[in-house]
Protein backbone atom coordinates (compact mmCIF):
# COMPACT_ATOMS: atom_id res chain seq x y z
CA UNK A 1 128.76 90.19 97.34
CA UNK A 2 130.25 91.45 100.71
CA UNK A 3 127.84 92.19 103.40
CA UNK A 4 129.18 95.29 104.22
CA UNK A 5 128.48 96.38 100.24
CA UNK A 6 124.99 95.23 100.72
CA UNK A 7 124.45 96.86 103.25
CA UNK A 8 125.79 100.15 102.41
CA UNK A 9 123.80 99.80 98.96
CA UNK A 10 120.77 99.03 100.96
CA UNK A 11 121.22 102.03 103.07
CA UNK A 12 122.02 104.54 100.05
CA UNK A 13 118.86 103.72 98.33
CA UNK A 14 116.47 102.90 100.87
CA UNK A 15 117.04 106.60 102.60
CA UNK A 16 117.07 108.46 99.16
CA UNK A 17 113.53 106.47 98.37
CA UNK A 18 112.31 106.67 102.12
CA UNK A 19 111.44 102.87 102.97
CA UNK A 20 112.87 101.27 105.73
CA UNK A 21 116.40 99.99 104.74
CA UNK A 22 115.54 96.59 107.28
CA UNK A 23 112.26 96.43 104.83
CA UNK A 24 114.80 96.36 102.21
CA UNK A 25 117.63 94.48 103.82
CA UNK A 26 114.42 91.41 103.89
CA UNK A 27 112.80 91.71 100.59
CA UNK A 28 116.53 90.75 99.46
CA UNK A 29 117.45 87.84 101.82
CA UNK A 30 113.34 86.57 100.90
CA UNK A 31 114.60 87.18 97.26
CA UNK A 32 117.52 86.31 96.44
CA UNK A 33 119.94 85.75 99.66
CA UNK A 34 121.94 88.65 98.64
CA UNK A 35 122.60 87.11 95.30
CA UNK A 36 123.07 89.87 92.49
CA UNK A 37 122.81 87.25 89.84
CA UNK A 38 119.64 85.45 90.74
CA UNK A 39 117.56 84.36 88.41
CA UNK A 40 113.74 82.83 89.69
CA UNK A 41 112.06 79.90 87.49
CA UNK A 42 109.37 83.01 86.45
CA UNK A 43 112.44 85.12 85.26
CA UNK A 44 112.84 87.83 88.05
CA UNK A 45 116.54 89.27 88.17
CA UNK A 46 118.99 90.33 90.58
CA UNK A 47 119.18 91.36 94.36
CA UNK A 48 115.22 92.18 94.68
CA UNK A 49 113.87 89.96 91.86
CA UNK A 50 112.85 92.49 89.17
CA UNK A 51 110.40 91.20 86.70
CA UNK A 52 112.03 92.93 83.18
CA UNK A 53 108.72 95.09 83.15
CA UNK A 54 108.83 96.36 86.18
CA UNK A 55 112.83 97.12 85.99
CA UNK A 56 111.90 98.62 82.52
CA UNK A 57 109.15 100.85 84.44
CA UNK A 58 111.73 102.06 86.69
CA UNK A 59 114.71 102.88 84.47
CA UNK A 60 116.70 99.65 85.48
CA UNK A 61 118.92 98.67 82.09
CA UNK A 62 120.71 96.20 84.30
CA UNK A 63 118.62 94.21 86.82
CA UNK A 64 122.14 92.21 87.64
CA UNK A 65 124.20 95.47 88.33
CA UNK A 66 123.14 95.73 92.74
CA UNK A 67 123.37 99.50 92.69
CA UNK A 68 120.38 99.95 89.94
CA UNK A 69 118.42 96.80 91.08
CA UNK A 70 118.18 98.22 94.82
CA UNK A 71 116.83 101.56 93.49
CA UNK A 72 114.61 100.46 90.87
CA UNK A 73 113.51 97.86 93.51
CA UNK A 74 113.06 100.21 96.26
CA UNK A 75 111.36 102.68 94.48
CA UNK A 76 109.38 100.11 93.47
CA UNK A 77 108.48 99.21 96.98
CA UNK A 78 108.01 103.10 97.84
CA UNK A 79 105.14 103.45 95.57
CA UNK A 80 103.57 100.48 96.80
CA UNK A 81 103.89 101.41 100.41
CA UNK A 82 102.21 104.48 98.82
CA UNK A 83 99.45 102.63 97.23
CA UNK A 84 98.72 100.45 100.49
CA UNK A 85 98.58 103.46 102.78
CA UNK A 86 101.60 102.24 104.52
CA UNK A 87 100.72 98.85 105.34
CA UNK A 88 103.85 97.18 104.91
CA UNK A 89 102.32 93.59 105.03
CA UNK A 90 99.88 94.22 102.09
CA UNK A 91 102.85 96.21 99.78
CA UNK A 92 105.20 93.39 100.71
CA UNK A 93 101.98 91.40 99.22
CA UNK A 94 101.72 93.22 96.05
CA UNK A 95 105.58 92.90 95.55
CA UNK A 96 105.08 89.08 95.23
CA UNK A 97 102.24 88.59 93.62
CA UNK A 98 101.45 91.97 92.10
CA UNK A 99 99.01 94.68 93.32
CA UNK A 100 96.31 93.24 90.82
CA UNK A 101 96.49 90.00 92.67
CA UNK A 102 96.63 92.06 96.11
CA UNK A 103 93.73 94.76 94.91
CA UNK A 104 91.48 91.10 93.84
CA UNK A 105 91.89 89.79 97.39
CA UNK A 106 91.02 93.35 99.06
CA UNK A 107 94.18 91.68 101.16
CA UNK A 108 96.90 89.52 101.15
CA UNK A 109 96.32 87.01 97.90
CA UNK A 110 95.16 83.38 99.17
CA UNK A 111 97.97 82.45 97.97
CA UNK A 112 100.36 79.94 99.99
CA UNK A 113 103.43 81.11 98.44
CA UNK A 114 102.76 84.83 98.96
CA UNK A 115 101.97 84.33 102.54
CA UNK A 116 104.58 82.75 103.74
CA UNK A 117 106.31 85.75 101.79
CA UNK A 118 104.97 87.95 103.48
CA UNK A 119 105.38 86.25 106.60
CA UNK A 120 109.37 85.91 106.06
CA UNK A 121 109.91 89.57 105.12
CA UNK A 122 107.63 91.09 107.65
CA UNK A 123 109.88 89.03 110.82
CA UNK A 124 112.97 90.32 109.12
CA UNK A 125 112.18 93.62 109.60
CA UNK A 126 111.78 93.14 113.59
């Protein structure tokens, strides 16, 4: 995919679901590299790496198509920026390893995969 796509798909969605389109711009490169038709080992799809429930959840019918995977995934991350106050390191968090694992914790999981996560998308933003 072009950059300049991406990044005018990024924009689109991340103003009309008010996150930060560089919050957005890094939960993709952590992702997926830009790569609509990513697939992880655990079966996440697509520029953000829906899980199918959580694409389902938000209306996505094609996780692979970029323009519905950004908005499904940024809406996604809207609600958890809701849930977490704002605190972008503990949504980023929940979008990795789920807000159960995240709500468990009472912080960032103990886990080292979603640290470092959260560690790459949080100095992507700056």
């Amino acid at each position: 995919m072009a950059p300049a796509q991406l990044d005018a798909i990024v924009r689109q969605y991340a103003q009309a679901n008010a996150v930060d389109s560089k919050l957005v711009a890094s939960v993709i490169d952590a992702e997926s590299h830009g790569d609509p038709s990513a697939v992880s080992r655990v079966g996440a799809q697509g520029l953000m790496q829906l899980m199918p429930g959580t694409a389902a959840m938000y209306g996505v019918s094609n996780a692979f198509d970029p323009y519905q995977n950004v908005d499904g995934g940024t809406r996604y991350l809207h609600d958890l920026l809701r849930r977490y106050k704002g605190n972008v390191r503990l949504a980023v968090a929940a979008y990795n390893a789920g807000p159960g694992a995240v709500d468990a914790a009472h912080g960032i999981p103990p886990f080292a995969e979603t640290r470092a996560y959260v560690e790459r998308v949080v100095a992507g933003i700056r």
